[in-house]
PDB file of N, CA and C in Angstrom:
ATOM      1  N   UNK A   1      27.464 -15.288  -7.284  1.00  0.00           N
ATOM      2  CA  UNK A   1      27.996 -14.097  -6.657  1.00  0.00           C
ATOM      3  C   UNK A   1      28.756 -13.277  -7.706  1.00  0.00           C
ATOM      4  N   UNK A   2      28.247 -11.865  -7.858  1.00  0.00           N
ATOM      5  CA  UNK A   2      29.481 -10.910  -8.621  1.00  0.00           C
ATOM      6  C   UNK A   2      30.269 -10.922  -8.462  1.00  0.00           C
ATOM      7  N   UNK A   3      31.118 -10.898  -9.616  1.00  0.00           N
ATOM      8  CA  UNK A   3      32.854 -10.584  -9.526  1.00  0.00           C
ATOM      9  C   UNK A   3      33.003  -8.618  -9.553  1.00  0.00           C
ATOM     10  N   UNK A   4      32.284  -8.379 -10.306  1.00  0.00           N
ATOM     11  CA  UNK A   4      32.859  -7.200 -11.126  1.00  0.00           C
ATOM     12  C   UNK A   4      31.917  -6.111  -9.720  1.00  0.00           C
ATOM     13  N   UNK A   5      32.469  -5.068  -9.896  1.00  0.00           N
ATOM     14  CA  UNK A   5      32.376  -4.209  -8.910  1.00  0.00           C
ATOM     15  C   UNK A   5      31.133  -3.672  -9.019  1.00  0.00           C
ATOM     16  N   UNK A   6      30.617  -2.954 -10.090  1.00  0.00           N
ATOM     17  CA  UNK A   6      29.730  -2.625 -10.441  1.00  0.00           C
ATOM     18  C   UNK A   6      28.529  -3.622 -10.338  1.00  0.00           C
ATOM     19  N   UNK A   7      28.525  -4.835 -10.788  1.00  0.00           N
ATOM     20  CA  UNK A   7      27.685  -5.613 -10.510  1.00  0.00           C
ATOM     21  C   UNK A   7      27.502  -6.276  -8.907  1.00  0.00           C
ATOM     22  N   UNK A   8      28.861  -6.254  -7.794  1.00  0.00           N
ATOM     23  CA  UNK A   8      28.210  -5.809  -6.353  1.00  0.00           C
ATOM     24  C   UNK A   8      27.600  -4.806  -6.081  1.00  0.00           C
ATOM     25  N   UNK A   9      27.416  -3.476  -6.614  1.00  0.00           N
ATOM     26  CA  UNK A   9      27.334  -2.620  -6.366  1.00  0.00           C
ATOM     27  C   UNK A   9      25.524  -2.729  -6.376  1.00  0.00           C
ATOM     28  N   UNK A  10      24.958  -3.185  -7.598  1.00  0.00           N
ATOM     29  CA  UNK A  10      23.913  -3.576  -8.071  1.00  0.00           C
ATOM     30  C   UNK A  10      23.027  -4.632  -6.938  1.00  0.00           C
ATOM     31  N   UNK A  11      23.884  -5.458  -6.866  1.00  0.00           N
ATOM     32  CA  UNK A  11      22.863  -6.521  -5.738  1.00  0.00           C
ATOM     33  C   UNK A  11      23.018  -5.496  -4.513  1.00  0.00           C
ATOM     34  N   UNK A  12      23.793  -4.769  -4.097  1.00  0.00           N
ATOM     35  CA  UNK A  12      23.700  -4.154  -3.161  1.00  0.00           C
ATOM     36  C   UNK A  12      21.900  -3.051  -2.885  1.00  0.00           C
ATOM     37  N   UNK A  13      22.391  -2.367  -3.942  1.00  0.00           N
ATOM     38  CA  UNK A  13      21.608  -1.587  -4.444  1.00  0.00           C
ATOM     39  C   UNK A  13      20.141  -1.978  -4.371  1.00  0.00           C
ATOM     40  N   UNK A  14      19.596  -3.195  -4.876  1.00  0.00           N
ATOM     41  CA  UNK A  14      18.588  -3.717  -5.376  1.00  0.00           C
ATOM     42  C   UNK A  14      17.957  -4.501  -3.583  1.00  0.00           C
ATOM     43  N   UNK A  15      18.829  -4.750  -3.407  1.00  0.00           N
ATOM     44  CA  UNK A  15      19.033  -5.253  -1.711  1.00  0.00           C
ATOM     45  C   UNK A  15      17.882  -4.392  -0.996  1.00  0.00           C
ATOM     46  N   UNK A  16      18.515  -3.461  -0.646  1.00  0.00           N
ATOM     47  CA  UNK A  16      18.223  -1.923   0.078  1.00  0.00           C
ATOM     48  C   UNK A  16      16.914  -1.708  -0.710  1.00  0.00           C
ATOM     49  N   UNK A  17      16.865  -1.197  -2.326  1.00  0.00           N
ATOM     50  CA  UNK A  17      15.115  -1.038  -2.176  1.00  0.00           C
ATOM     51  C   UNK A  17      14.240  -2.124  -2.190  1.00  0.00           C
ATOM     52  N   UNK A  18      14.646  -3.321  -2.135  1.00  0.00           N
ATOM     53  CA  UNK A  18      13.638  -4.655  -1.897  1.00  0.00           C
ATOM     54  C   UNK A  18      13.073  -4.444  -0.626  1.00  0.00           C
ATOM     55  N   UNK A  19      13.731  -3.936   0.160  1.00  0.00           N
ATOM     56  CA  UNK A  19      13.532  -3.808   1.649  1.00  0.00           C
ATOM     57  C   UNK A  19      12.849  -2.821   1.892  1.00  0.00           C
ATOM     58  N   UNK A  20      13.159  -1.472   1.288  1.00  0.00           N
ATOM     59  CA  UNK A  20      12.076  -0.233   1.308  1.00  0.00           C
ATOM     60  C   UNK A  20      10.588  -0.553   0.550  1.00  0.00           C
ATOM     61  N   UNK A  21      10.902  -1.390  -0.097  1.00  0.00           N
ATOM     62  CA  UNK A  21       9.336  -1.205  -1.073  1.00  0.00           C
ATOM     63  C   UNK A  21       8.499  -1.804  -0.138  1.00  0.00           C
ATOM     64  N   UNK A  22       9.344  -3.591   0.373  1.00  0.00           N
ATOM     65  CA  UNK A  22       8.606  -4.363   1.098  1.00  0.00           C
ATOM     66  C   UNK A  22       7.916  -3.428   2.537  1.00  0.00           C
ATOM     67  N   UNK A  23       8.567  -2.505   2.943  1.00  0.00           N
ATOM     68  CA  UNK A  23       8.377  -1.834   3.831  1.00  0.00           C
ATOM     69  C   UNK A  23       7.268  -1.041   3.862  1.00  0.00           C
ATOM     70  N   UNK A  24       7.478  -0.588   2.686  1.00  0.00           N
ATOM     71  CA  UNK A  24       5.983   0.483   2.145  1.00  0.00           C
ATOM     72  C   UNK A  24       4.701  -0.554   1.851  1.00  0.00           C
ATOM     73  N   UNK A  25       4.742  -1.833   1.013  1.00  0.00           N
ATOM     74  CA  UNK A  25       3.690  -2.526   0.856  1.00  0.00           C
ATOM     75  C   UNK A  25       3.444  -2.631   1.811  1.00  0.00           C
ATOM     76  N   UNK A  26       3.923  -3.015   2.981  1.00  0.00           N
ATOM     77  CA  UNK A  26       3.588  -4.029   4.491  1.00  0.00           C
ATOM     78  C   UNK A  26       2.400  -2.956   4.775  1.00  0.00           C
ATOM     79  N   UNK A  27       3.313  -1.491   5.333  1.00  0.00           N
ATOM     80  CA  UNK A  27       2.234  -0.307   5.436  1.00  0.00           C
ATOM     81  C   UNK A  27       0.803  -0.511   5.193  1.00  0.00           C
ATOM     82  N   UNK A  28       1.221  -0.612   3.421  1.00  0.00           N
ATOM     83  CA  UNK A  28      -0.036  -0.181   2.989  1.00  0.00           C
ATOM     84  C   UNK A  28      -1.048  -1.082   3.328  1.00  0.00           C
ATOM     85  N   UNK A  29      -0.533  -2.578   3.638  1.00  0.00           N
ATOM     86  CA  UNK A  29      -1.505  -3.624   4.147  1.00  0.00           C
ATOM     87  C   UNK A  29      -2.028  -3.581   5.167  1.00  0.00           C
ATOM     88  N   UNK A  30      -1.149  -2.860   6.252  1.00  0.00           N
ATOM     89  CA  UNK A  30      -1.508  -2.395   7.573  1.00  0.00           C
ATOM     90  C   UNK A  30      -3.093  -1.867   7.277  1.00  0.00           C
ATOM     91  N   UNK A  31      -2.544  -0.860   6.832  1.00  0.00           N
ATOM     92  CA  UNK A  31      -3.842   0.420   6.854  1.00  0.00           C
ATOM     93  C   UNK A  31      -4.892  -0.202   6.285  1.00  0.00           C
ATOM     94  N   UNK A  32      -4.834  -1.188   5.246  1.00  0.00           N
ATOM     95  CA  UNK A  32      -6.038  -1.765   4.572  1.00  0.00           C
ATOM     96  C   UNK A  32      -6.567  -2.198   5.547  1.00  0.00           C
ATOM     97  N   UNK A  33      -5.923  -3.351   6.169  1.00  0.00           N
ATOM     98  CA  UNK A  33      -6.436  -4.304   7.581  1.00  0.00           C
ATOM     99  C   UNK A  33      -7.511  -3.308   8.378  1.00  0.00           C
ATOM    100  N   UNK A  34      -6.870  -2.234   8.872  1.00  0.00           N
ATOM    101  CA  UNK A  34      -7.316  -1.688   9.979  1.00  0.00           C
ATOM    102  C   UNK A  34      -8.749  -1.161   9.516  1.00  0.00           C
ATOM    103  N   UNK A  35      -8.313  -0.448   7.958  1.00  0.00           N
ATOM    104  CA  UNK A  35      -9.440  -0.073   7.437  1.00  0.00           C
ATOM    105  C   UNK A  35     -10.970  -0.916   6.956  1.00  0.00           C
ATOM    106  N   UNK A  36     -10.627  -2.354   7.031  1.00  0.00           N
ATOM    107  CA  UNK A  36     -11.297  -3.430   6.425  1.00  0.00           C
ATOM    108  C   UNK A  36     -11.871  -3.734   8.082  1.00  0.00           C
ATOM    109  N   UNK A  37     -11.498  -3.767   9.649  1.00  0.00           N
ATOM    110  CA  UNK A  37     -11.973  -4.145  10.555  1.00  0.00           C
ATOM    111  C   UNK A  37     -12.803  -3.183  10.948  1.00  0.00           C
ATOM    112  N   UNK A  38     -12.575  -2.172  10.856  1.00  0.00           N
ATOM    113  CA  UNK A  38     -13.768  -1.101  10.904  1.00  0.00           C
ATOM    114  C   UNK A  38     -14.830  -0.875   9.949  1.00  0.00           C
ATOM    115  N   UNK A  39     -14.682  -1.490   9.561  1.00  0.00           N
ATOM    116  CA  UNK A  39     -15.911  -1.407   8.175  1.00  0.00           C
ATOM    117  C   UNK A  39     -16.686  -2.699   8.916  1.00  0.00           C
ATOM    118  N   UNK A  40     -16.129  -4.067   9.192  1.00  0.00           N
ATOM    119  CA  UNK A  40     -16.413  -4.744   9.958  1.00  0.00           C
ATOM    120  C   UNK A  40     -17.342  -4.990  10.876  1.00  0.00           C
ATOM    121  N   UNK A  41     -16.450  -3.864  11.516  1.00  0.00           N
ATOM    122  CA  UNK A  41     -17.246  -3.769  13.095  1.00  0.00           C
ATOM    123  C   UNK A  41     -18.274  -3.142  12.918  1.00  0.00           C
ATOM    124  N   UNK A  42     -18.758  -2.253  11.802  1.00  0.00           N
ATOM    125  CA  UNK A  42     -19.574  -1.246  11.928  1.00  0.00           C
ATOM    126  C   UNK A  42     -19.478   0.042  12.030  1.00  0.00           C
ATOM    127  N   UNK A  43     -18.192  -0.049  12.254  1.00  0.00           N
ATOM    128  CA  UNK A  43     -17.807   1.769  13.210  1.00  0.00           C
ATOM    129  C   UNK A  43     -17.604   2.649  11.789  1.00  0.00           C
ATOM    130  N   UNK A  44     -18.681   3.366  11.615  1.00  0.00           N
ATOM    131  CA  UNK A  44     -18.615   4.348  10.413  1.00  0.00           C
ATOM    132  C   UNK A  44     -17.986   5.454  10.746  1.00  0.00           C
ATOM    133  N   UNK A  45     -18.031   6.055  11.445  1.00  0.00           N
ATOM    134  CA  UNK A  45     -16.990   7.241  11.812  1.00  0.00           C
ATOM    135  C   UNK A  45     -15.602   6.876  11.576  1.00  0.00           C
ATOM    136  N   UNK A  46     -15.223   6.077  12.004  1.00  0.00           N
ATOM    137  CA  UNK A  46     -13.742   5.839  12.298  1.00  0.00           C
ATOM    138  C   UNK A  46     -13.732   5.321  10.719  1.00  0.00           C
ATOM    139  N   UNK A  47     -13.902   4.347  10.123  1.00  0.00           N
ATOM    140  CA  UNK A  47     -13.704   4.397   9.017  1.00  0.00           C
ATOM    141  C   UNK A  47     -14.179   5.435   7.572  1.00  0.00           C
ATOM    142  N   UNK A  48     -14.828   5.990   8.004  1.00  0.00           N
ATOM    143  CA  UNK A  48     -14.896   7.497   7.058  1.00  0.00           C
ATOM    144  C   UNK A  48     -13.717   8.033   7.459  1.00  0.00           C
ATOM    145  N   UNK A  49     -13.357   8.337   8.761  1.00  0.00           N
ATOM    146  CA  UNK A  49     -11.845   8.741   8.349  1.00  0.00           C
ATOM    147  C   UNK A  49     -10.607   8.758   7.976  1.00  0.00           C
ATOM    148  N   UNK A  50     -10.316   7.267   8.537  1.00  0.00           N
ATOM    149  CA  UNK A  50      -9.447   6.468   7.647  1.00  0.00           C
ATOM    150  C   UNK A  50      -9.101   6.657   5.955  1.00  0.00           C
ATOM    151  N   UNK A  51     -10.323   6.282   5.839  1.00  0.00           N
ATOM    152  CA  UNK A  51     -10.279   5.945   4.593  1.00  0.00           C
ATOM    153  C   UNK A  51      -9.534   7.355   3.157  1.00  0.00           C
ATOM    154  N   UNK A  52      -9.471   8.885   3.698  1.00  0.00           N
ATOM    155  CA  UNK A  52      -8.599   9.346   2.899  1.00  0.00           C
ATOM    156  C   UNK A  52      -7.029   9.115   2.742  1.00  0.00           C
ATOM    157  N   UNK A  53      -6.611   8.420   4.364  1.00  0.00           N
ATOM    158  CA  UNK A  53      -5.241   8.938   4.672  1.00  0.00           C
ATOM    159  C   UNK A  53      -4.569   6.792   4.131  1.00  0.00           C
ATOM    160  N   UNK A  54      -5.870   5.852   3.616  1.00  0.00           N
ATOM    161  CA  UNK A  54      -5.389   4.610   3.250  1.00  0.00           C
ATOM    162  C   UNK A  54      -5.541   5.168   1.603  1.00  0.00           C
ATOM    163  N   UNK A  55      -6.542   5.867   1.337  1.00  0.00           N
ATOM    164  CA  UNK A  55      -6.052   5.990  -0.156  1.00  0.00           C
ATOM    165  C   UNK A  55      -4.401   6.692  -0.449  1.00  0.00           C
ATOM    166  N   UNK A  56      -4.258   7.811   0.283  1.00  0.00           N
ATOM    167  CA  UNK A  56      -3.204   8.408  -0.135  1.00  0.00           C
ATOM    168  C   UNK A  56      -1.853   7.704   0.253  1.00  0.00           C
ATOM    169  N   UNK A  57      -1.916   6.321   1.065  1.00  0.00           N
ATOM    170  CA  UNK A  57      -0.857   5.630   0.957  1.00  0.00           C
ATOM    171  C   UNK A  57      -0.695   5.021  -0.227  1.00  0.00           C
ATOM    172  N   UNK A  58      -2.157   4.040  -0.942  1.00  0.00           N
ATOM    173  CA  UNK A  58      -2.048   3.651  -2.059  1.00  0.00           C
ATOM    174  C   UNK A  58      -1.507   4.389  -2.961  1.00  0.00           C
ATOM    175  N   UNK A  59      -1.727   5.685  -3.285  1.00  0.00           N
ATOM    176  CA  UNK A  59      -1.252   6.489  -3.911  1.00  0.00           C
ATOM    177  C   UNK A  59      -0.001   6.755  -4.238  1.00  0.00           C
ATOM    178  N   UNK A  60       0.831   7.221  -2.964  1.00  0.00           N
ATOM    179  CA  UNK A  60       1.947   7.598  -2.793  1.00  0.00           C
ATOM    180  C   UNK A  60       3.025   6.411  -3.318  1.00  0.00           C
ATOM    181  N   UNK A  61       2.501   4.689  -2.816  1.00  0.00           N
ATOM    182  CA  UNK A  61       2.763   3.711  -3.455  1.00  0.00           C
ATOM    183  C   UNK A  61       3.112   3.847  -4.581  1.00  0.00           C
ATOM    184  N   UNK A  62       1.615   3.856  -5.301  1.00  0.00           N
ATOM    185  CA  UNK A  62       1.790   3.710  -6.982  1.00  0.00           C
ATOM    186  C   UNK A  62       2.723   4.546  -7.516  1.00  0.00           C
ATOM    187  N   UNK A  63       2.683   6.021  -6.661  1.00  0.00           N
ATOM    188  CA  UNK A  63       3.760   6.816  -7.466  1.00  0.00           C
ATOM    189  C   UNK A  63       4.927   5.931  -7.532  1.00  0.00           C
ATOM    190  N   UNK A  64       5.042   5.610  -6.555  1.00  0.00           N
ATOM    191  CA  UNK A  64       6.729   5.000  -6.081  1.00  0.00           C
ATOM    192  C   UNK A  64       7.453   3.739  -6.990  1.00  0.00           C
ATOM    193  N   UNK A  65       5.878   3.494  -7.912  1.00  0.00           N
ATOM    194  CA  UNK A  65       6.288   2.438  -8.522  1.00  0.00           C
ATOM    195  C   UNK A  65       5.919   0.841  -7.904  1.00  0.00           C
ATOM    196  N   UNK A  66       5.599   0.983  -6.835  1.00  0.00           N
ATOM    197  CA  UNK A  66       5.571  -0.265  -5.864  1.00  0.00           C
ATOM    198  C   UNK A  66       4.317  -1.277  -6.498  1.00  0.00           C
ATOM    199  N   UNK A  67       3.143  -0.382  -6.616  1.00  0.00           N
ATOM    200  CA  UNK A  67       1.764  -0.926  -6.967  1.00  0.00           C
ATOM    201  C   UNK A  67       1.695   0.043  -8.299  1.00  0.00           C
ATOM    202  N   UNK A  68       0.959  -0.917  -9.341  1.00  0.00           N
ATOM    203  CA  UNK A  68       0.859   0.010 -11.186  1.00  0.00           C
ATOM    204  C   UNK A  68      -0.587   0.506 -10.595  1.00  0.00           C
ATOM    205  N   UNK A  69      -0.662   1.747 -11.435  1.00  0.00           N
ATOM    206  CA  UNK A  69      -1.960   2.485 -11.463  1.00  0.00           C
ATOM    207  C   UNK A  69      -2.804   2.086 -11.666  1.00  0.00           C
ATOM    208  N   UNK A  70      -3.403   0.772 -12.306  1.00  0.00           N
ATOM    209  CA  UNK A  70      -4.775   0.464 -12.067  1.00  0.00           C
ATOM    210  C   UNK A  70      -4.801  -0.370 -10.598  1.00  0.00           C
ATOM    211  N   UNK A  71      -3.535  -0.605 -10.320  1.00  0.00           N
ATOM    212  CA  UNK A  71      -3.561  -1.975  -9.258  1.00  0.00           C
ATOM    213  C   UNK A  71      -4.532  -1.138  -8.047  1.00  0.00           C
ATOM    214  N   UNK A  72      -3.500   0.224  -8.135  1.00  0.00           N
ATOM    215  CA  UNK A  72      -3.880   1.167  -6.848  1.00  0.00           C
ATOM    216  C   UNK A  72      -5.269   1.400  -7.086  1.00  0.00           C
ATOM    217  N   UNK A  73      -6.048   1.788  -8.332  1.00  0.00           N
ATOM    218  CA  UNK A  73      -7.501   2.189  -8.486  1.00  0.00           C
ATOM    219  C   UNK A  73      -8.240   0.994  -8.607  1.00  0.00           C
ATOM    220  N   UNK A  74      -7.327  -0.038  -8.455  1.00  0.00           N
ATOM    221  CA  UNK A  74      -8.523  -1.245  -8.085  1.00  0.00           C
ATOM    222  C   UNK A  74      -8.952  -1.005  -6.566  1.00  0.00           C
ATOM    223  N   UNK A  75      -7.902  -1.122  -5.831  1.00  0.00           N
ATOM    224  CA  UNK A  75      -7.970  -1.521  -4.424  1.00  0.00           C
ATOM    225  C   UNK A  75      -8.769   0.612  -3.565  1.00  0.00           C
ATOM    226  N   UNK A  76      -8.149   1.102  -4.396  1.00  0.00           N
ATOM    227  CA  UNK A  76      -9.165   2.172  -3.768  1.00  0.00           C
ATOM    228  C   UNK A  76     -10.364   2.176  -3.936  1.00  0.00           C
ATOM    229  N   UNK A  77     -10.762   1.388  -5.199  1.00  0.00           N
ATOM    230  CA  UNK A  77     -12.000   1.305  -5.624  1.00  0.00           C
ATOM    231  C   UNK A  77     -12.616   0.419  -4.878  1.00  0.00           C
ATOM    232  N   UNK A  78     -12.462  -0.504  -4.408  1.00  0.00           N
ATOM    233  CA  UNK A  78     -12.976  -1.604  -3.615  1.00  0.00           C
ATOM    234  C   UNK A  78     -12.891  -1.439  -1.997  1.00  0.00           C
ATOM    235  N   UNK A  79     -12.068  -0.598  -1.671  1.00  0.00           N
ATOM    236  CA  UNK A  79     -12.620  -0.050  -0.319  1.00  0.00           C
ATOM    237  C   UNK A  79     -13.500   0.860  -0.570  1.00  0.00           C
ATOM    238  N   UNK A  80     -13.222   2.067  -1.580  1.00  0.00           N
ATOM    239  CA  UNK A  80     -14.968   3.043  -1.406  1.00  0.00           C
ATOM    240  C   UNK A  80     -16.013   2.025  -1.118  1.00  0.00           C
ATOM    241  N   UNK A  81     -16.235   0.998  -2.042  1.00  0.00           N
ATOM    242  CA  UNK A  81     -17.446  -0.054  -2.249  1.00  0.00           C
ATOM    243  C   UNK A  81     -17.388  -0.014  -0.699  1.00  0.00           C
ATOM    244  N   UNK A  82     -16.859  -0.729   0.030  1.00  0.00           N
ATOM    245  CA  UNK A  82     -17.398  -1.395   1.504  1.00  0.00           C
ATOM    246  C   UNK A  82     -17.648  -0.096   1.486  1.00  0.00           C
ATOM    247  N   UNK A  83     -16.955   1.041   1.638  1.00  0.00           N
ATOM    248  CA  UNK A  83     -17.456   2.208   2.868  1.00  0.00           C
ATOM    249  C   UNK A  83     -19.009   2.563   2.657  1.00  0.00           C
ATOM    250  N   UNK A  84     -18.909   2.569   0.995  1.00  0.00           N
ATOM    251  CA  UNK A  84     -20.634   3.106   0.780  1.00  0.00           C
ATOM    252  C   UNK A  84     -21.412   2.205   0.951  1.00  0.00           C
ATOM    253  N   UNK A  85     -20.866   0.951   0.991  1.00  0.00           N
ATOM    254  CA  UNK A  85     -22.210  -0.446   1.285  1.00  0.00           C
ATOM    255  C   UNK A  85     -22.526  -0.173   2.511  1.00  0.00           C
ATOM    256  N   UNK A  86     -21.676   0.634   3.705  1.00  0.00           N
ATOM    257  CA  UNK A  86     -22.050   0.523   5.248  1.00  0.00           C
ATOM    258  C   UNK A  86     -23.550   1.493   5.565  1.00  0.00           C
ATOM    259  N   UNK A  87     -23.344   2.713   4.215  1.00  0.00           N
ATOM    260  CA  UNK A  87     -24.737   3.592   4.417  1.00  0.00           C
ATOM    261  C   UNK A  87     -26.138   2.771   4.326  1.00  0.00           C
TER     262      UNK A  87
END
């Protein structure tokens, strides 16, 4: 445990965005999921549409620092794959 003020200040700090990031990854897993069961099921409509508003979470991610830039152009890259394997 910190003594020095500044260094509570820090676990505090670090606290709070552990919790936002985890918050944003969870998201972004969400949307993968949903996006990965529709590809699934078959349902091409619904996942053609999806699929801009799960990249631009990845995105918004990587900006954030959460996921590194290839991590994000892996995983966008590998959902295009399913979407175009469904044609």
């Amino acid at each position: 445990m910190p003594n020095i003020k500044s260094a509570k200040k820090r676990t505090l700090v670090i606290e709070k965005k552990t919790a936002q990031n985890k918050m944003i990854k969870s998201e972004v897993k969400t949307a993968i999921k949903k996006f990965t069961a529709a590809v699934d099921s078959g349902d091409k409509a619904s996942a053609t549409e999806m699929f801009p508003s799960v990249c631009s979470l990845i995105d918004s991610a990587a900006g954030k620092g959460i996921y590194k830039k290839n991590t994000a152009a892996n995983k966008k890259s590998g959902l295009a794959k399913k979407l175009n394997a469904m044609a």
